[in-house]
C-alpha atoms as a PDB file:
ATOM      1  CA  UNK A   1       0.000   0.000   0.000  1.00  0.00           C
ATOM      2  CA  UNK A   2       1.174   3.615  -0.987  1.00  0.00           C
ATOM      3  CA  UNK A   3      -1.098   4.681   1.861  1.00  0.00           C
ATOM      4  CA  UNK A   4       0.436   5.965   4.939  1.00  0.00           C
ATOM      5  CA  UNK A   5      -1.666   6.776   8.115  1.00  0.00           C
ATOM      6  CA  UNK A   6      -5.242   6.925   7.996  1.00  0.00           C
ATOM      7  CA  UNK A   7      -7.579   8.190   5.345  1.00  0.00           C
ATOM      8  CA  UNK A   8      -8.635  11.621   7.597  1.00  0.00           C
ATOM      9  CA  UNK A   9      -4.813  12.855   7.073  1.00  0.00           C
ATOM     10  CA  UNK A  10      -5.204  12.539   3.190  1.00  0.00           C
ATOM     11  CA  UNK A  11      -4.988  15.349   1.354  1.00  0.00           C
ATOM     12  CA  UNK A  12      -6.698  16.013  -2.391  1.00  0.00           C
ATOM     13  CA  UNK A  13      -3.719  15.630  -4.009  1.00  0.00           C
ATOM     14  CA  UNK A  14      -3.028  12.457  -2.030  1.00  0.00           C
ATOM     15  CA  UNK A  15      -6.208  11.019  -3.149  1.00  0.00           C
ATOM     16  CA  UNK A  16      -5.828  11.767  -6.868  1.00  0.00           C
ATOM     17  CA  UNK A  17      -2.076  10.074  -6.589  1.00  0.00           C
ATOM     18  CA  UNK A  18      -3.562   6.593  -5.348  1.00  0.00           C
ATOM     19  CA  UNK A  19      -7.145   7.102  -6.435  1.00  0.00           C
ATOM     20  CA  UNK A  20      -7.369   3.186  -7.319  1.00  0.00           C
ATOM     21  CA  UNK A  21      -6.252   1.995  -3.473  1.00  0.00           C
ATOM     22  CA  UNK A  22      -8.495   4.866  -1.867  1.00  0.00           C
ATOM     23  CA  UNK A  23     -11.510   3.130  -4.117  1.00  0.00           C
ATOM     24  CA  UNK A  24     -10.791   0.129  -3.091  1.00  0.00           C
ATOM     25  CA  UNK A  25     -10.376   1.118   0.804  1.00  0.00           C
ATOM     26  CA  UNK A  26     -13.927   2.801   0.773  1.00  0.00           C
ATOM     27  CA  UNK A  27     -15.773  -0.057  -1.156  1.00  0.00           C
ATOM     28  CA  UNK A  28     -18.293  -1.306   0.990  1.00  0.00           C
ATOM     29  CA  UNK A  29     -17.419   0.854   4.285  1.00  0.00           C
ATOM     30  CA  UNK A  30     -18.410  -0.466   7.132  1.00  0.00           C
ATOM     31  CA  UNK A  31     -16.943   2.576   9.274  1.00  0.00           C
ATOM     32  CA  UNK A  32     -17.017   6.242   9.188  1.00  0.00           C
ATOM     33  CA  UNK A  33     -14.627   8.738  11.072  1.00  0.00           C
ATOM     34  CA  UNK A  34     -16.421  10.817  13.382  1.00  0.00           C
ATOM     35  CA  UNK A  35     -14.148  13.472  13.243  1.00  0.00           C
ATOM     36  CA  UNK A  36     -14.208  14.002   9.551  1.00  0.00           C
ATOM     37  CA  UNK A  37     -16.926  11.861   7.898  1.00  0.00           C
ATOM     38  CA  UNK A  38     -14.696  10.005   5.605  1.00  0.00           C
ATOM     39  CA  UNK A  39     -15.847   6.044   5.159  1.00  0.00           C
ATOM     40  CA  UNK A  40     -13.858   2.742   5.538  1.00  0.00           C
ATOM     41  CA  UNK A  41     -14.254  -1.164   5.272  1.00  0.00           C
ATOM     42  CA  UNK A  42     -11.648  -1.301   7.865  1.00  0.00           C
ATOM     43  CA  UNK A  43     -11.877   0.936  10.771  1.00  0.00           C
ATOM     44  CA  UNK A  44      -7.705   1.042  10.878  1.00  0.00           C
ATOM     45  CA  UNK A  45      -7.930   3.407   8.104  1.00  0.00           C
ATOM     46  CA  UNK A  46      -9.627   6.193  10.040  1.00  0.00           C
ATOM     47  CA  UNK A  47      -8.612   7.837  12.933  1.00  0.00           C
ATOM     48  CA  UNK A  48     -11.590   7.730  15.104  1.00  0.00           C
ATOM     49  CA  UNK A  49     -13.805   5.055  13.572  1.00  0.00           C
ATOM     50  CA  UNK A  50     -17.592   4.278  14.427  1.00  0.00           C
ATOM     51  CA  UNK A  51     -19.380   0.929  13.155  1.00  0.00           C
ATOM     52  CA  UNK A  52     -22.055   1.729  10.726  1.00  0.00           C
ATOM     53  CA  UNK A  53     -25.339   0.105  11.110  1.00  0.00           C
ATOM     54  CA  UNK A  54     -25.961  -2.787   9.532  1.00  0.00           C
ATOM     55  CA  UNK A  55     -28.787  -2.935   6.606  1.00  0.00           C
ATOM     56  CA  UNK A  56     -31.201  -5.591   7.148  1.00  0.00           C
END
């Protein structure tokens, strides 16, 4: 991964530059930060992750 840190600390340019592994990060997130609202499937890449509630 070309990632470093958590997705909160990217910045645009950051995203652009490894816009394939940020897509693939966020498919299917299953956390969001609270702090800044960005959205994970692994709550490792935020900095203060909170579980999403499950669809049923």
């Amino acid at each position: 991964m070309n990632i470093r840190g958590t997705l909160c600390c990217l910045n645009r340019n950051s995203i652009e530059d490894n816009i394939d592994e940020v897509a693939e990060i966020v498919s299917n997130a299953k956390y969001v930060c609270r702090k800044c609202g960005r959205a994970s499937r692994k709550k490792k890449y935020l900095c203060k992750p909170v579980k999403l509630a499950s669809k049923k």
